[in-house]
C-alpha atoms as a PDB file:
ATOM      1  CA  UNK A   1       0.000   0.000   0.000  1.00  0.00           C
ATOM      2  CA  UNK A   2       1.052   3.260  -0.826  1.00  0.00           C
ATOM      3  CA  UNK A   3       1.893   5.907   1.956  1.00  0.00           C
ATOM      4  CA  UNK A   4       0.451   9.259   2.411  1.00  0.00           C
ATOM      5  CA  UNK A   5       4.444  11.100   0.731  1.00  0.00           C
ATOM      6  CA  UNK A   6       4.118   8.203  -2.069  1.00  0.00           C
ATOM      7  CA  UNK A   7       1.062   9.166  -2.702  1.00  0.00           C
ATOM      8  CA  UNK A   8       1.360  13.097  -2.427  1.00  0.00           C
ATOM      9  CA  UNK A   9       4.550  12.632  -4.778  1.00  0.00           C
ATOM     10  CA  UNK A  10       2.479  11.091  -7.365  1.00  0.00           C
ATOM     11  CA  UNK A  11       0.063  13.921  -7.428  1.00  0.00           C
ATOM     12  CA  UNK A  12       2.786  16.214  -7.345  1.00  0.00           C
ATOM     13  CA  UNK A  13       3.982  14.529 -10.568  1.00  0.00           C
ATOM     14  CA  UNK A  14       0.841  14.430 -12.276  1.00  0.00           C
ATOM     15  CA  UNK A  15       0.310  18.048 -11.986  1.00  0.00           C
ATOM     16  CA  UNK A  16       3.726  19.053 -13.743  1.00  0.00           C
ATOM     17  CA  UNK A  17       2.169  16.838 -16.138  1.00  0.00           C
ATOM     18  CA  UNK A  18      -0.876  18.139 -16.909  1.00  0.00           C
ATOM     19  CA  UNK A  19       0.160  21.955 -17.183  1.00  0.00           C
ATOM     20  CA  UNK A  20       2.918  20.509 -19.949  1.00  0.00           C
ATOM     21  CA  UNK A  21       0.371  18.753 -21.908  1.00  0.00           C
ATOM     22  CA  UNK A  22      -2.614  20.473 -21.793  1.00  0.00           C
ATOM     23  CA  UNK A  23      -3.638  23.915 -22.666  1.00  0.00           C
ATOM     24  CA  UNK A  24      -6.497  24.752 -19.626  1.00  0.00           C
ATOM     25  CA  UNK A  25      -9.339  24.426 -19.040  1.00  0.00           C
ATOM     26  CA  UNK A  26      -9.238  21.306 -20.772  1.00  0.00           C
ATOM     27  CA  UNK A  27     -11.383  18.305 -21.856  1.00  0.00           C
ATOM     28  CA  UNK A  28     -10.023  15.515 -19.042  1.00  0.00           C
ATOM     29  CA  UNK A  29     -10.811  11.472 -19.366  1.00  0.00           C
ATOM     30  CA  UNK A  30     -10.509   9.449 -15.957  1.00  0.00           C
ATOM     31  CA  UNK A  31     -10.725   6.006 -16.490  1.00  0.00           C
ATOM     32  CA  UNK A  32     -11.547   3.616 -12.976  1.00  0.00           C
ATOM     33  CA  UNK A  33     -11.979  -0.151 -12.257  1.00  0.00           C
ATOM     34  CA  UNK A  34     -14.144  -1.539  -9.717  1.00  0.00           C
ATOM     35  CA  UNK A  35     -15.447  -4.991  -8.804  1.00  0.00           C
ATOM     36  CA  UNK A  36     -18.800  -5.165 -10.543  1.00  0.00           C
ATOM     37  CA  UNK A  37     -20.792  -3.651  -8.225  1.00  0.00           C
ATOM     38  CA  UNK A  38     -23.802  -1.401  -9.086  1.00  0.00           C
ATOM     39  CA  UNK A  39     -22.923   0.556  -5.815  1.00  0.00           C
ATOM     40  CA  UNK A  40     -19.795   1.349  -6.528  1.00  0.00           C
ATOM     41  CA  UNK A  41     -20.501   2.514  -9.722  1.00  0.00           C
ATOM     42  CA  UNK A  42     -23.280   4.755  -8.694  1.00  0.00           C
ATOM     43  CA  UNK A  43     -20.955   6.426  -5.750  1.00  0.00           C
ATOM     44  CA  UNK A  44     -18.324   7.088  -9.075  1.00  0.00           C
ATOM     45  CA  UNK A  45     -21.258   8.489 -11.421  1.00  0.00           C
ATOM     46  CA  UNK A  46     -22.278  10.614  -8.190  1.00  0.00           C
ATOM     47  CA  UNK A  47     -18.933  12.501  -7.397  1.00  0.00           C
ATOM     48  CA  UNK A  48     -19.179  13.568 -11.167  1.00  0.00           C
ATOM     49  CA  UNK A  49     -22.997  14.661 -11.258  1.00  0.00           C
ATOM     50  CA  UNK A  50     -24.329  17.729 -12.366  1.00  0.00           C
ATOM     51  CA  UNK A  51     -20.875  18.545 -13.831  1.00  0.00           C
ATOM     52  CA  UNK A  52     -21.744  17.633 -17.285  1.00  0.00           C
ATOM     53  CA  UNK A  53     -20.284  13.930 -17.718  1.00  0.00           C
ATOM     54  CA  UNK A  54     -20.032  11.562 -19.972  1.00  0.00           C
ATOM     55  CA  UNK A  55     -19.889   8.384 -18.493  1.00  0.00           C
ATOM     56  CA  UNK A  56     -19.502   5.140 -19.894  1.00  0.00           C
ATOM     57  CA  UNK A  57     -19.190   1.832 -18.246  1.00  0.00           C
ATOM     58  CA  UNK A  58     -17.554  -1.693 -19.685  1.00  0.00           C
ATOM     59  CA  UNK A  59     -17.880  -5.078 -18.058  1.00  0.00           C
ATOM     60  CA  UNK A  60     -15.130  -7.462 -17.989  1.00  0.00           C
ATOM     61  CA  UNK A  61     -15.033 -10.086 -19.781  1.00  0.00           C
ATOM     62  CA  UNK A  62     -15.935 -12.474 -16.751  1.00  0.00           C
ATOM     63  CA  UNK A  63     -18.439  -9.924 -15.074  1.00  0.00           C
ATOM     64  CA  UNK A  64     -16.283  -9.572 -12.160  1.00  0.00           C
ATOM     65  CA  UNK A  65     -14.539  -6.006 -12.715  1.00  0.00           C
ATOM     66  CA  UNK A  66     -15.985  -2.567 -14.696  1.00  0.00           C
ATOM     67  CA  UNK A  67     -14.185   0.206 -16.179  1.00  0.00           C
ATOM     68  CA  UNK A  68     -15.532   3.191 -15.549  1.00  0.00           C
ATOM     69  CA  UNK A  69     -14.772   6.171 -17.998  1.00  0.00           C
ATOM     70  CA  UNK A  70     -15.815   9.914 -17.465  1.00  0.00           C
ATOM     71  CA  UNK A  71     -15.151  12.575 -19.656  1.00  0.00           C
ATOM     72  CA  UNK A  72     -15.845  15.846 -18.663  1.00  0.00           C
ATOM     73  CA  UNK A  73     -14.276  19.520 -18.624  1.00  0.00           C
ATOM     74  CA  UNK A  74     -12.024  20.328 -16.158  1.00  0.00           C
ATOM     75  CA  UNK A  75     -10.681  23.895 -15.458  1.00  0.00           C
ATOM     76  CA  UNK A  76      -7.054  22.998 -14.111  1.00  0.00           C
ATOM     77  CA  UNK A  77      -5.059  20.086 -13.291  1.00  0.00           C
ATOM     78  CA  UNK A  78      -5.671  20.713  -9.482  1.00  0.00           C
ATOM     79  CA  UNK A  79      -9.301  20.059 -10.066  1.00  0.00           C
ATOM     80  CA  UNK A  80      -8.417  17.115 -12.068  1.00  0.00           C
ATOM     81  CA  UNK A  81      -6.248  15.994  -9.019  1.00  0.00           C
ATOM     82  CA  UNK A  82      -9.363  16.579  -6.119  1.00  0.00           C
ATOM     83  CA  UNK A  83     -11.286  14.594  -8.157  1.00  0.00           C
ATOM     84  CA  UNK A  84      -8.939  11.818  -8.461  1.00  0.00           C
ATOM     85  CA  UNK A  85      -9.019  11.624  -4.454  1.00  0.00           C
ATOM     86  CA  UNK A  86     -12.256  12.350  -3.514  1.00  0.00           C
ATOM     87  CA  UNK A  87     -13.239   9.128  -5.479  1.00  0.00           C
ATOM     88  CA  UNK A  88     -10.147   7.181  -3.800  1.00  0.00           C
ATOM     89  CA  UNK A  89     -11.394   8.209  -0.318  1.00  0.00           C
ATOM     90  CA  UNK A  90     -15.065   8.226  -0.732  1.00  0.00           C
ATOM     91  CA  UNK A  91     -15.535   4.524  -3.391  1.00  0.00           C
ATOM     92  CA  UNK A  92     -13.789   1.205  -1.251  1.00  0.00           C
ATOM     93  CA  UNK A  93     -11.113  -0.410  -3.192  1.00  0.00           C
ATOM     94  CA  UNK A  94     -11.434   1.529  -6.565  1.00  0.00           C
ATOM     95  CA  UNK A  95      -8.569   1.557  -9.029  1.00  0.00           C
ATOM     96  CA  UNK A  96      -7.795   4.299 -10.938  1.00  0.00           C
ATOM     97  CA  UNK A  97      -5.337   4.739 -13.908  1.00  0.00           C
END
């Protein structure tokens, strides 16, 4: 498991990323996997509504996992970063990439 600095070093990272690639604001895609639960994928959908979303959702082949894409405008790469961890803290066991 990561710890808190590995984990505040990653975001730290990501965010010297995003200002290099991206002009802002700027059209951002997440992409999550979560077991296939139809909670978990509601609490995902519901940290992104009323934001204007698109949200898409693919099964595994097996059923057992979903991917879980939203695309949405996002007006900086700090944004993109609070959203990243208020779906870490608030959905159990959620993977993002």
């Amino acid at each position: 498991m990561a710890t808190d600095s590995d984990a505040e070093a990653f975001y730290k990272k990501l965010e010297a990323q995003l200002y290099e690639t991206n002009s802002w604001p700027s059209e951002y895609l997440y992409k999550f996997i979560v077991k296939s639960d139809l909670q978990k994928i509601a609490e995902i959908e519901a940290i992104f509504d009323n934001m204007g979303a698109v949200i898409n959702t693919i099964e595994s082949k097996k059923g057992k996992y979903t991917s879980v894409s939203v695309n949405l405008q996002m007006r900086d790469p700090n944004a993109v970063i609070d959203k990243y961890k208020e779906v870490a803290e608030k959905v159990d066991g959620v993977i993002s990439l």
